[in-house]
PDB file of N, CA and C in Angstrom:
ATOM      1  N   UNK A   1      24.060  15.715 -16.043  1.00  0.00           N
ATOM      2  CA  UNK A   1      22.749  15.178 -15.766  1.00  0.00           C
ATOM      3  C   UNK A   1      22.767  14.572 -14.364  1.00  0.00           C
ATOM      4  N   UNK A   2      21.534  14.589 -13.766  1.00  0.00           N
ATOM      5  CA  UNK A   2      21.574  14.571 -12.253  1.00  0.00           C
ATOM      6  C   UNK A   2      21.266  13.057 -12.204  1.00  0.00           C
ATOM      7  N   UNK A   3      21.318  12.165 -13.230  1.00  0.00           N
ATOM      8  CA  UNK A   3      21.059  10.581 -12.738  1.00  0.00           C
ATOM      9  C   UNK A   3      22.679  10.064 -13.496  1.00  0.00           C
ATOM     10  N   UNK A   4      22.496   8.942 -13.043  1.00  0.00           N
ATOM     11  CA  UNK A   4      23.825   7.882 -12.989  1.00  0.00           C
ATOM     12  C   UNK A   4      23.623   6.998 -13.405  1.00  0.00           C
ATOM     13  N   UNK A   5      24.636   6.621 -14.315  1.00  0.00           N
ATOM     14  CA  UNK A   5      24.098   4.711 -14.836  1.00  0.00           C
ATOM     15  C   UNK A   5      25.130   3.659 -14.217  1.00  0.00           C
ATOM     16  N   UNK A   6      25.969   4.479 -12.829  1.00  0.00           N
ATOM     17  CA  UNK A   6      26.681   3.410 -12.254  1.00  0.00           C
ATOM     18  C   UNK A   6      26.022   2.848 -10.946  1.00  0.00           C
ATOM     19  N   UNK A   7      26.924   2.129 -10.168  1.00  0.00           N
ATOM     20  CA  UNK A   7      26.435   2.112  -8.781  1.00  0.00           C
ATOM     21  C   UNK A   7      25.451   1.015  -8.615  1.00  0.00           C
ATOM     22  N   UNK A   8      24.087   0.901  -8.271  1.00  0.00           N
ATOM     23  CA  UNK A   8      23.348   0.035  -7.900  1.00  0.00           C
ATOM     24  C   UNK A   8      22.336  -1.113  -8.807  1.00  0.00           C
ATOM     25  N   UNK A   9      22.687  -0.090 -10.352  1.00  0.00           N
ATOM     26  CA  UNK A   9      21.559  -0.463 -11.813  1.00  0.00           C
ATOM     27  C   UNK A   9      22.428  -1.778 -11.616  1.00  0.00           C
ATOM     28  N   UNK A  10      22.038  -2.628 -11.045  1.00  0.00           N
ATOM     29  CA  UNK A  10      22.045  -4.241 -12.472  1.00  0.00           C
ATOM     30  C   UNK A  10      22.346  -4.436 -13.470  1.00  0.00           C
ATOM     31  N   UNK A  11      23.367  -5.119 -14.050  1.00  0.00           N
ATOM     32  CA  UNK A  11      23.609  -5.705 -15.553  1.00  0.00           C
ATOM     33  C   UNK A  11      22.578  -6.229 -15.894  1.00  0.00           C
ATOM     34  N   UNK A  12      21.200  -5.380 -16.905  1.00  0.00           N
ATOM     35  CA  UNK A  12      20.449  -6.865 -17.329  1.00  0.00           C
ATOM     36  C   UNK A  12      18.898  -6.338 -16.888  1.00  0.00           C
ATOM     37  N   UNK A  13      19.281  -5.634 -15.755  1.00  0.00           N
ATOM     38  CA  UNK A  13      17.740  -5.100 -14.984  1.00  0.00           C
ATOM     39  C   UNK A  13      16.505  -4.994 -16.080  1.00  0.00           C
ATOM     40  N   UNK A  14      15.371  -5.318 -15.918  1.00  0.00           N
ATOM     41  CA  UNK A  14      14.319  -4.875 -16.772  1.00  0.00           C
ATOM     42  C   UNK A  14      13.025  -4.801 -15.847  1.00  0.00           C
ATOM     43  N   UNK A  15      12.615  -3.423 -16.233  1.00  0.00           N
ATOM     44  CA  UNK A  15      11.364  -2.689 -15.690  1.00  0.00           C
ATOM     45  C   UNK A  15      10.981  -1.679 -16.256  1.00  0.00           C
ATOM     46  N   UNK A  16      10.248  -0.812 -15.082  1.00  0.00           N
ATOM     47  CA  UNK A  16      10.221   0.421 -15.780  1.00  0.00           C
ATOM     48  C   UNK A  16      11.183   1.493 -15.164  1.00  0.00           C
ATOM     49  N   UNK A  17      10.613   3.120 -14.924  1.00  0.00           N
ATOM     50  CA  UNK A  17      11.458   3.863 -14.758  1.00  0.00           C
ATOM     51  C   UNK A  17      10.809   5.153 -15.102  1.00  0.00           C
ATOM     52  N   UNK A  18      11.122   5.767 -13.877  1.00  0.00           N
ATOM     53  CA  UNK A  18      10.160   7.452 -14.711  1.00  0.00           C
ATOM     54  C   UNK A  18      11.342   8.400 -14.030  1.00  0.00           C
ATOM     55  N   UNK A  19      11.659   9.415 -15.330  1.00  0.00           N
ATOM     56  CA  UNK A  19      12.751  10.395 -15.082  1.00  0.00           C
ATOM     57  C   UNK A  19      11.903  12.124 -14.995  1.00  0.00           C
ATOM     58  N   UNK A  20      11.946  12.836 -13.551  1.00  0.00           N
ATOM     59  CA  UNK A  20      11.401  13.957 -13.711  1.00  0.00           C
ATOM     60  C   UNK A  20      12.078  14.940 -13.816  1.00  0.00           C
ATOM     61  N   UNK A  21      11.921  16.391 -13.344  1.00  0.00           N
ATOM     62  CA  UNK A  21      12.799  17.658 -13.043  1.00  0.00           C
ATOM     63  C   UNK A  21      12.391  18.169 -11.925  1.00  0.00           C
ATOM     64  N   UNK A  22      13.490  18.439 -11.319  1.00  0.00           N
ATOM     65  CA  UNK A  22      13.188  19.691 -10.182  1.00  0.00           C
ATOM     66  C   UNK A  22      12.534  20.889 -10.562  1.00  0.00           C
ATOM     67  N   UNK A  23      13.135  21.891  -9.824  1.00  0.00           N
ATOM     68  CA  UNK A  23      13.318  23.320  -9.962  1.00  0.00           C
ATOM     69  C   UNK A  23      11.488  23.912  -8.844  1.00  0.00           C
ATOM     70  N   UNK A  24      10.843  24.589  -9.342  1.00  0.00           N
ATOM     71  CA  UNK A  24       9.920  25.641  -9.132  1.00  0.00           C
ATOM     72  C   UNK A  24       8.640  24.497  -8.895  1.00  0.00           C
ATOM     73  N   UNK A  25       8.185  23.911 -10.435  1.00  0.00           N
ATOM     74  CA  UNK A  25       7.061  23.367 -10.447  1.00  0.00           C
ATOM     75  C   UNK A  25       7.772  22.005 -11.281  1.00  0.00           C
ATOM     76  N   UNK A  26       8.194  20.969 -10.192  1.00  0.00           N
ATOM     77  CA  UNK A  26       9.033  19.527 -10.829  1.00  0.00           C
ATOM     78  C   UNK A  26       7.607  19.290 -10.847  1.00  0.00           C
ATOM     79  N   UNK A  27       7.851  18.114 -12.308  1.00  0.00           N
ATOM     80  CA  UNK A  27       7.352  17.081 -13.154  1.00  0.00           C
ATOM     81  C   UNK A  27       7.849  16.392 -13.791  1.00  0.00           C
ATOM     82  N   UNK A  28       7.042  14.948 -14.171  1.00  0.00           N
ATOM     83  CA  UNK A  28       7.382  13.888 -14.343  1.00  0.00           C
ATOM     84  C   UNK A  28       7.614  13.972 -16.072  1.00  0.00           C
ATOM     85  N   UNK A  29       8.608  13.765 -16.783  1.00  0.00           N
ATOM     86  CA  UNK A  29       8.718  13.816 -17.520  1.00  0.00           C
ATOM     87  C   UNK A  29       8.987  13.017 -18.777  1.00  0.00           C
ATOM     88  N   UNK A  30       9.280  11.897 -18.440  1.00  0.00           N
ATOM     89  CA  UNK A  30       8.866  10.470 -19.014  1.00  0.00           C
ATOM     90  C   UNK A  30       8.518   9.181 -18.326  1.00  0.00           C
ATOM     91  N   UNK A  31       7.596   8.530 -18.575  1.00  0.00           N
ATOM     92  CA  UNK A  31       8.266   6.863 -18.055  1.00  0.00           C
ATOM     93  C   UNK A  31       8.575   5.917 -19.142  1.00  0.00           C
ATOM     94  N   UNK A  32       9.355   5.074 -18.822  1.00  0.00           N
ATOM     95  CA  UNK A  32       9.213   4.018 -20.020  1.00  0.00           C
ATOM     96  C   UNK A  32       9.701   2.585 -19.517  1.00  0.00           C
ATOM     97  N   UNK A  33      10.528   1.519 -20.006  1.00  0.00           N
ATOM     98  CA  UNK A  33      10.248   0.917 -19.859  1.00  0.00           C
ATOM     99  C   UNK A  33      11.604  -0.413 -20.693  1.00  0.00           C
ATOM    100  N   UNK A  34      11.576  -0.986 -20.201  1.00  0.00           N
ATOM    101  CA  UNK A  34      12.830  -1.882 -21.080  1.00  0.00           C
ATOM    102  C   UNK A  34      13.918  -2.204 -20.033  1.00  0.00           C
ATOM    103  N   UNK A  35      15.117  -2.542 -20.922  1.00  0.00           N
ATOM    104  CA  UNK A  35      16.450  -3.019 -20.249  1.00  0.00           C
ATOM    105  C   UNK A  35      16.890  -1.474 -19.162  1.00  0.00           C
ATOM    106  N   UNK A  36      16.296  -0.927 -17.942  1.00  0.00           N
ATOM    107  CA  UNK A  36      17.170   0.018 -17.675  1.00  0.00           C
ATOM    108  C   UNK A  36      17.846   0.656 -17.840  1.00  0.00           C
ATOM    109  N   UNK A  37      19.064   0.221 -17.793  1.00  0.00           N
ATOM    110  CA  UNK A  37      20.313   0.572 -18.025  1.00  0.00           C
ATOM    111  C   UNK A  37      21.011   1.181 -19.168  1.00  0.00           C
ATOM    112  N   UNK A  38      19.894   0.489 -20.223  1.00  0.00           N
ATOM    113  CA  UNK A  38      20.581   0.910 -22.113  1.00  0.00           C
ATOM    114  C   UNK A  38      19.114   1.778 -22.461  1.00  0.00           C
ATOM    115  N   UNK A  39      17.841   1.968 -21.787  1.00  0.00           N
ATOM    116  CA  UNK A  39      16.699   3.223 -21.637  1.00  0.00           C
ATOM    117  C   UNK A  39      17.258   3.895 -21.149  1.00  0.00           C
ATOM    118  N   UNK A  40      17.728   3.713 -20.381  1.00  0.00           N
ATOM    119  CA  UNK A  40      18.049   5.311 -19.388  1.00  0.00           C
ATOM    120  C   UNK A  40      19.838   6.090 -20.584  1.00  0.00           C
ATOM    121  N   UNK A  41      20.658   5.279 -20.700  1.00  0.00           N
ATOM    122  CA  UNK A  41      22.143   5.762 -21.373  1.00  0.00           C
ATOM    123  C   UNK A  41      21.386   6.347 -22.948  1.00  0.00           C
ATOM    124  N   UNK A  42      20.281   5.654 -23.771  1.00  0.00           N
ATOM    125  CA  UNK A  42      19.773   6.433 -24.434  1.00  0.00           C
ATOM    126  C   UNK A  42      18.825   7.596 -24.260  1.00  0.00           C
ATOM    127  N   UNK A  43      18.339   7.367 -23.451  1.00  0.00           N
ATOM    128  CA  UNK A  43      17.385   8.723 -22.863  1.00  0.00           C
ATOM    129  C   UNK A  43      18.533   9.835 -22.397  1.00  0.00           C
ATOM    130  N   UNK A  44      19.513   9.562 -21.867  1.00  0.00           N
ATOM    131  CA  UNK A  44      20.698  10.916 -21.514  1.00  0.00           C
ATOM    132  C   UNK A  44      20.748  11.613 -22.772  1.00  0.00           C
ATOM    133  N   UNK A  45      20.628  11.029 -23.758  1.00  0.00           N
ATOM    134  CA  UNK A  45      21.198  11.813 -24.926  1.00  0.00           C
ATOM    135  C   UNK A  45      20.156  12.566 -25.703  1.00  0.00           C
ATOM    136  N   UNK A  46      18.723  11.918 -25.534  1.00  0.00           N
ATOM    137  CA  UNK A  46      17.582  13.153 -26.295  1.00  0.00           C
ATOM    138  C   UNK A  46      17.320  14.295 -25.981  1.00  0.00           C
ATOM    139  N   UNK A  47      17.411  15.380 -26.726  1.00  0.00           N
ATOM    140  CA  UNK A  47      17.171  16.725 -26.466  1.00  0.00           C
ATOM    141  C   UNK A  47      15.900  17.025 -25.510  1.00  0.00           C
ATOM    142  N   UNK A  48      15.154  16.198 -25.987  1.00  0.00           N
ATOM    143  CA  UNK A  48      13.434  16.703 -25.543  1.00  0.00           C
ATOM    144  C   UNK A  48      13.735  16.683 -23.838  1.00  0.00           C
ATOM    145  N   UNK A  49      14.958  15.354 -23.295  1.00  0.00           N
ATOM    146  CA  UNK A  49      14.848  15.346 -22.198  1.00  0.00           C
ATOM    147  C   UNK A  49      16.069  16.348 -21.489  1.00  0.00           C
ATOM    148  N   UNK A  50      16.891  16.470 -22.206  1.00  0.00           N
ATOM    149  CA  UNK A  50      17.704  17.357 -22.161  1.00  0.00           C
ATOM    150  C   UNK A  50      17.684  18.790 -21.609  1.00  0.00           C
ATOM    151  N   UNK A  51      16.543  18.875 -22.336  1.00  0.00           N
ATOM    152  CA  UNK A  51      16.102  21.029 -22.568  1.00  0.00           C
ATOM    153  C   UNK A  51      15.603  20.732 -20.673  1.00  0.00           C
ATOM    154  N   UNK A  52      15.219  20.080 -20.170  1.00  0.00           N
ATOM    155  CA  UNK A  52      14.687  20.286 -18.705  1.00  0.00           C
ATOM    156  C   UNK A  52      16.213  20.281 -17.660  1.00  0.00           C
ATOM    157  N   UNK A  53      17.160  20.082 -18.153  1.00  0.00           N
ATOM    158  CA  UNK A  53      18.481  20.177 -17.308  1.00  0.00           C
ATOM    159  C   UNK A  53      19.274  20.835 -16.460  1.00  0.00           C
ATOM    160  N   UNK A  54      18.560  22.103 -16.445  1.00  0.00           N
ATOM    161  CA  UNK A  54      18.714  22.964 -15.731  1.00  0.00           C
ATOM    162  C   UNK A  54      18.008  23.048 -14.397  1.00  0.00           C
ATOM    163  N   UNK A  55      17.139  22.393 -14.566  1.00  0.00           N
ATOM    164  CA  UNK A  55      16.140  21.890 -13.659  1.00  0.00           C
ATOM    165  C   UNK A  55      16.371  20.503 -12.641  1.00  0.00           C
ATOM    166  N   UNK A  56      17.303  20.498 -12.744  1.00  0.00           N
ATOM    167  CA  UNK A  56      17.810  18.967 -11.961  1.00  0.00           C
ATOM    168  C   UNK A  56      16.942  17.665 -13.098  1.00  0.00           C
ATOM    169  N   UNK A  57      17.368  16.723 -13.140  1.00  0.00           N
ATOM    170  CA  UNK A  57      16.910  15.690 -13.556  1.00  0.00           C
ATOM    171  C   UNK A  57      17.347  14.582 -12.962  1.00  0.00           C
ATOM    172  N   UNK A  58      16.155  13.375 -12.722  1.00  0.00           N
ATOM    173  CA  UNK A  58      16.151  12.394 -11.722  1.00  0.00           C
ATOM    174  C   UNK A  58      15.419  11.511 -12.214  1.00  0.00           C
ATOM    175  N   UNK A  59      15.806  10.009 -11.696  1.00  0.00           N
ATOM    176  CA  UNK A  59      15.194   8.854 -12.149  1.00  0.00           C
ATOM    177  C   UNK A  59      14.954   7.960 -10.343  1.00  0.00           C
ATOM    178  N   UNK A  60      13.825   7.613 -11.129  1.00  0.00           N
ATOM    179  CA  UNK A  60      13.504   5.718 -10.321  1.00  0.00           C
ATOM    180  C   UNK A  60      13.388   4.669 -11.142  1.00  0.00           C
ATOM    181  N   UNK A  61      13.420   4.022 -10.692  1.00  0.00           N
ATOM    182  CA  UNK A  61      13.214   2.863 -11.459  1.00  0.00           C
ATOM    183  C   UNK A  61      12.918   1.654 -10.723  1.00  0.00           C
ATOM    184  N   UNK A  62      12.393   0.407 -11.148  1.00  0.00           N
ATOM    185  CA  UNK A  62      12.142  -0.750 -10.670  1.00  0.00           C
ATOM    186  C   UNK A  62      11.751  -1.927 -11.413  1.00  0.00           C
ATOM    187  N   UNK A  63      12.257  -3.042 -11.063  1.00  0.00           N
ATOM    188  CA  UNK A  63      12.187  -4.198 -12.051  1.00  0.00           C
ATOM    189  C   UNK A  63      10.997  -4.646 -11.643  1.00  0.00           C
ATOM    190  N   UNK A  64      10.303  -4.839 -13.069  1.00  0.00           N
ATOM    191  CA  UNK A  64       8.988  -5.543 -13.438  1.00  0.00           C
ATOM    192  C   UNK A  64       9.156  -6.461 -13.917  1.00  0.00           C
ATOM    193  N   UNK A  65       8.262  -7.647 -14.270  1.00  0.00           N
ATOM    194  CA  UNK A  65       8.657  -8.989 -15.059  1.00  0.00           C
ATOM    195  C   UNK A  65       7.871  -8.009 -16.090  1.00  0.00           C
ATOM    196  N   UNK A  66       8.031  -8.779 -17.030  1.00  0.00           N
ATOM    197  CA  UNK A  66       7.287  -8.177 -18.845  1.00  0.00           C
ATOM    198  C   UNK A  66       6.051  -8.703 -18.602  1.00  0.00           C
ATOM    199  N   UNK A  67       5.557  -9.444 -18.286  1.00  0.00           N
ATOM    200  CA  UNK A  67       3.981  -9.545 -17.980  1.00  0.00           C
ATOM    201  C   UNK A  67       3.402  -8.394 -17.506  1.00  0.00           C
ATOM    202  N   UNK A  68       3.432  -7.444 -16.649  1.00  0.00           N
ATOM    203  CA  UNK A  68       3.048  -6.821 -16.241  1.00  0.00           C
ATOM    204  C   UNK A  68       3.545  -4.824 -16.553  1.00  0.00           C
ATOM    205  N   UNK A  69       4.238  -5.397 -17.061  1.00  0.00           N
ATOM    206  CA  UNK A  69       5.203  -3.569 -17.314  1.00  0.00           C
ATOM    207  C   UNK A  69       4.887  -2.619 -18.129  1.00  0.00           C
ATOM    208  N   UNK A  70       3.878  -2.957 -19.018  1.00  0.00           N
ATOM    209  CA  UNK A  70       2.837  -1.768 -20.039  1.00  0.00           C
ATOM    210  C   UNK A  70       1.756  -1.647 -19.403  1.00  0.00           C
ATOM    211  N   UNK A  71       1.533  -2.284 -18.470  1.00  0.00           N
ATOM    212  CA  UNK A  71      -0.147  -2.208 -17.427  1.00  0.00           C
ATOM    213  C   UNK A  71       0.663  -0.896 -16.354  1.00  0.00           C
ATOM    214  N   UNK A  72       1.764  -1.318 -15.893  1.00  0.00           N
ATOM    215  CA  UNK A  72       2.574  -0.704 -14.744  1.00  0.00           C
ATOM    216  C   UNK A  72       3.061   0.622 -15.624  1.00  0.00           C
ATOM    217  N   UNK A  73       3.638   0.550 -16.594  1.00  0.00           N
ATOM    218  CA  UNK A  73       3.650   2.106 -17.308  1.00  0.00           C
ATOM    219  C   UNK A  73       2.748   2.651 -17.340  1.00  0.00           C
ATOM    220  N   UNK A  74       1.392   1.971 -17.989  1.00  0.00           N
ATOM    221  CA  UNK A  74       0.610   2.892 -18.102  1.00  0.00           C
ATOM    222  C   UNK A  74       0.064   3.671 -16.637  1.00  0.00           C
ATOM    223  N   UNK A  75      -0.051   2.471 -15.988  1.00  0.00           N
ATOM    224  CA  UNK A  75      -0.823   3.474 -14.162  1.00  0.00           C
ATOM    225  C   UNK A  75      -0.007   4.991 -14.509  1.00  0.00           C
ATOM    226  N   UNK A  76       1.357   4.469 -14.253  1.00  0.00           N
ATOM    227  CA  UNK A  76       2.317   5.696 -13.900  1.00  0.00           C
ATOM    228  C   UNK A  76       1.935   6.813 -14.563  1.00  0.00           C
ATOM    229  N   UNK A  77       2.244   6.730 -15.954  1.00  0.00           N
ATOM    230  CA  UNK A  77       1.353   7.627 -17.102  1.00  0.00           C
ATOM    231  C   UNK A  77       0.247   8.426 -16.773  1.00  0.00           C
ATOM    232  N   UNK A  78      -0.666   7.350 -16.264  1.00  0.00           N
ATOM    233  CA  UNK A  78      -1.934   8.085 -16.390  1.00  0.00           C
ATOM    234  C   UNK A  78      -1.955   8.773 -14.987  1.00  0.00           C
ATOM    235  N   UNK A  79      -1.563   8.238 -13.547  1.00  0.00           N
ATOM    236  CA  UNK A  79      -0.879   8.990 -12.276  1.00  0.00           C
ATOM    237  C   UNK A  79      -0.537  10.288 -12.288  1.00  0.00           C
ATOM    238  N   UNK A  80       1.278  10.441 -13.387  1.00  0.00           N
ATOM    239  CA  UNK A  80       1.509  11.558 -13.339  1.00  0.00           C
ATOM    240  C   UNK A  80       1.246  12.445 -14.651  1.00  0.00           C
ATOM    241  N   UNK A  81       0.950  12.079 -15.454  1.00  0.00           N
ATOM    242  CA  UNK A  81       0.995  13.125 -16.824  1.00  0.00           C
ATOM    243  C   UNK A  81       2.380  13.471 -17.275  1.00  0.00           C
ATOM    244  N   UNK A  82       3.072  12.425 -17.693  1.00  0.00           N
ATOM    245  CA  UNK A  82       4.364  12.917 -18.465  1.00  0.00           C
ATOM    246  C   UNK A  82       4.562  14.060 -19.430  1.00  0.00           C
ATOM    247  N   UNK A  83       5.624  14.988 -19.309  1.00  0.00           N
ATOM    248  CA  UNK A  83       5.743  15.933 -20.232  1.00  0.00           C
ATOM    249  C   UNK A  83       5.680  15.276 -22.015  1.00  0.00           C
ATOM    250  N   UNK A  84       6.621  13.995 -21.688  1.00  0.00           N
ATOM    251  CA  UNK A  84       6.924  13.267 -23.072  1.00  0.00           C
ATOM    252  C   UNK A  84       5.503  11.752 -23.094  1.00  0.00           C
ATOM    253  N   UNK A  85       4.903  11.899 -23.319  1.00  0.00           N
ATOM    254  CA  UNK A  85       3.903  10.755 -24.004  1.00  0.00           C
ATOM    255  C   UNK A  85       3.873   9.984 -24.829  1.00  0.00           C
ATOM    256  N   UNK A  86       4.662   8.863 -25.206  1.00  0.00           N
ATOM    257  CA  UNK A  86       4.828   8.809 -26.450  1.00  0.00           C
ATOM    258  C   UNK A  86       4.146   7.298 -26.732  1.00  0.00           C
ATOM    259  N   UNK A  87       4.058   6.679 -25.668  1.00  0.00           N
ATOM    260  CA  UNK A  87       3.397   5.407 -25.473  1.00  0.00           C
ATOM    261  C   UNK A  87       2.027   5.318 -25.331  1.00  0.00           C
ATOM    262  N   UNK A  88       0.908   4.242 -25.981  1.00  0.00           N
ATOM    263  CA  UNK A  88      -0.054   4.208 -25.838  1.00  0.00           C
ATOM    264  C   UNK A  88      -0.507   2.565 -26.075  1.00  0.00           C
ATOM    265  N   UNK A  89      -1.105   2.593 -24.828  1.00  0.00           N
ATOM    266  CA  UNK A  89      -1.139   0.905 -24.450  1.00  0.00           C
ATOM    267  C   UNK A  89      -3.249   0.816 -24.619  1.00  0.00           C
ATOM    268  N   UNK A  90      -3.545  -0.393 -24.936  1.00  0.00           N
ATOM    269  CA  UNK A  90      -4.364  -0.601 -24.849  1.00  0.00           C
ATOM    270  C   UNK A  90      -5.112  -1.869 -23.747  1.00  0.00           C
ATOM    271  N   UNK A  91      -3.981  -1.895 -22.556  1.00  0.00           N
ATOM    272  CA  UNK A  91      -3.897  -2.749 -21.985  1.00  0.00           C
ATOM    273  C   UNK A  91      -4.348  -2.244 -20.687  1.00  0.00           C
ATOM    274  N   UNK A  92      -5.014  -2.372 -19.569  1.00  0.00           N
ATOM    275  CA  UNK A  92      -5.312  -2.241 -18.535  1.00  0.00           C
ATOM    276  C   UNK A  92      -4.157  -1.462 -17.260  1.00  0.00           C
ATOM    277  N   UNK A  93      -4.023  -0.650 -16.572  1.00  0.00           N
ATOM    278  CA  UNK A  93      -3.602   0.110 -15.866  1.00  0.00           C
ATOM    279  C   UNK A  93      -3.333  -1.252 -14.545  1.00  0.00           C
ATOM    280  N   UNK A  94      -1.689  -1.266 -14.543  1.00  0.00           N
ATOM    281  CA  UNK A  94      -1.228  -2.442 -13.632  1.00  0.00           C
ATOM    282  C   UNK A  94      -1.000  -1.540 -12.568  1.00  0.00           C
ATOM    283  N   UNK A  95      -1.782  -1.247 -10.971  1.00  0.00           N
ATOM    284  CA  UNK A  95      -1.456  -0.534  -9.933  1.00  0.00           C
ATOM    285  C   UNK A  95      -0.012  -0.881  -9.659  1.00  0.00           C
ATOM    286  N   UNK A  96       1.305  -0.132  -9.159  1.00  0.00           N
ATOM    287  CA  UNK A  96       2.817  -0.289  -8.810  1.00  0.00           C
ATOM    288  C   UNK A  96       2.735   0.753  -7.840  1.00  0.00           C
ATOM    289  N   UNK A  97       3.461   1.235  -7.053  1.00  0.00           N
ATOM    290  CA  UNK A  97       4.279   2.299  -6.084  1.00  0.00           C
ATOM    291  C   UNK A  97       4.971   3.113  -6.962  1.00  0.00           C
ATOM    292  N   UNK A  98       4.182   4.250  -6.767  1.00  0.00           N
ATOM    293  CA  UNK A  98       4.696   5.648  -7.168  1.00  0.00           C
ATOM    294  C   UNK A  98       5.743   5.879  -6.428  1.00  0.00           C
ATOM    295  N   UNK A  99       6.891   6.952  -6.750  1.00  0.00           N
ATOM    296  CA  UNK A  99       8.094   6.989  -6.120  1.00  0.00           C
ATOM    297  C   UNK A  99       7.294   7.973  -4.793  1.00  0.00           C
ATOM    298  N   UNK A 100       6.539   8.601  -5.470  1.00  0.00           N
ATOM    299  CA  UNK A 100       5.927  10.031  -3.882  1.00  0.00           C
ATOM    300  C   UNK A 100       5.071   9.552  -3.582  1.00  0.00           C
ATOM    301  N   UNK A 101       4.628   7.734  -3.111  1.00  0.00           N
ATOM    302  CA  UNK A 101       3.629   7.630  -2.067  1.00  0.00           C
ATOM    303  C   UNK A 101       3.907   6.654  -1.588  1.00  0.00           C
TER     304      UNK A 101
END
């Protein structure tokens, strides 16, 4: 898998995080949201995100306080159109920095 859980992640980090694919026609393929570090080491292991692996796979991420990080998922969400959707907030769209602008 083309992301890393060593190196710069923080012990502890909490935000969000959106993991896409390369290849032909890359897309964003989840965002979510939590402790970093233990989202992302469980997300390595689901198939759904898996089957895109051939395709390069890549993360950003950035620490949010929890006040604001289901407003900030959702922008992202509704921004890029995740392949995986699985979240649904009824909370207002928190504007953040997209990784491509």
């Amino acid at each position: 898998m083309a992301f890393s859980l060593e190196g710069e992640l923080a012990v502890g980090a909490e935000g969000i995080y959106m993991i896409w694919h390369g290849g032909e026609n890359p897309a964003v393929v989840c965002v979510g949201q939590g402790n970093i570090k233990n989202e992302l080491a469980a997300r390595r292991q689901e198939q759904k995100i898996l089957q895109h692996k051939d395709k390069g796979l890549f993360v950003s991420w950035a620490e949010v306080c929890s006040a604001y990080r289901e407003g900030a998922q959702k922008y992202l969400m509704n921004l890029w159109q995740p392949k995986l959707s699985e979240a649904h907030f009824n909370l207002l769209p928190v504007k953040v920095n997209s990784p491509w602008e």
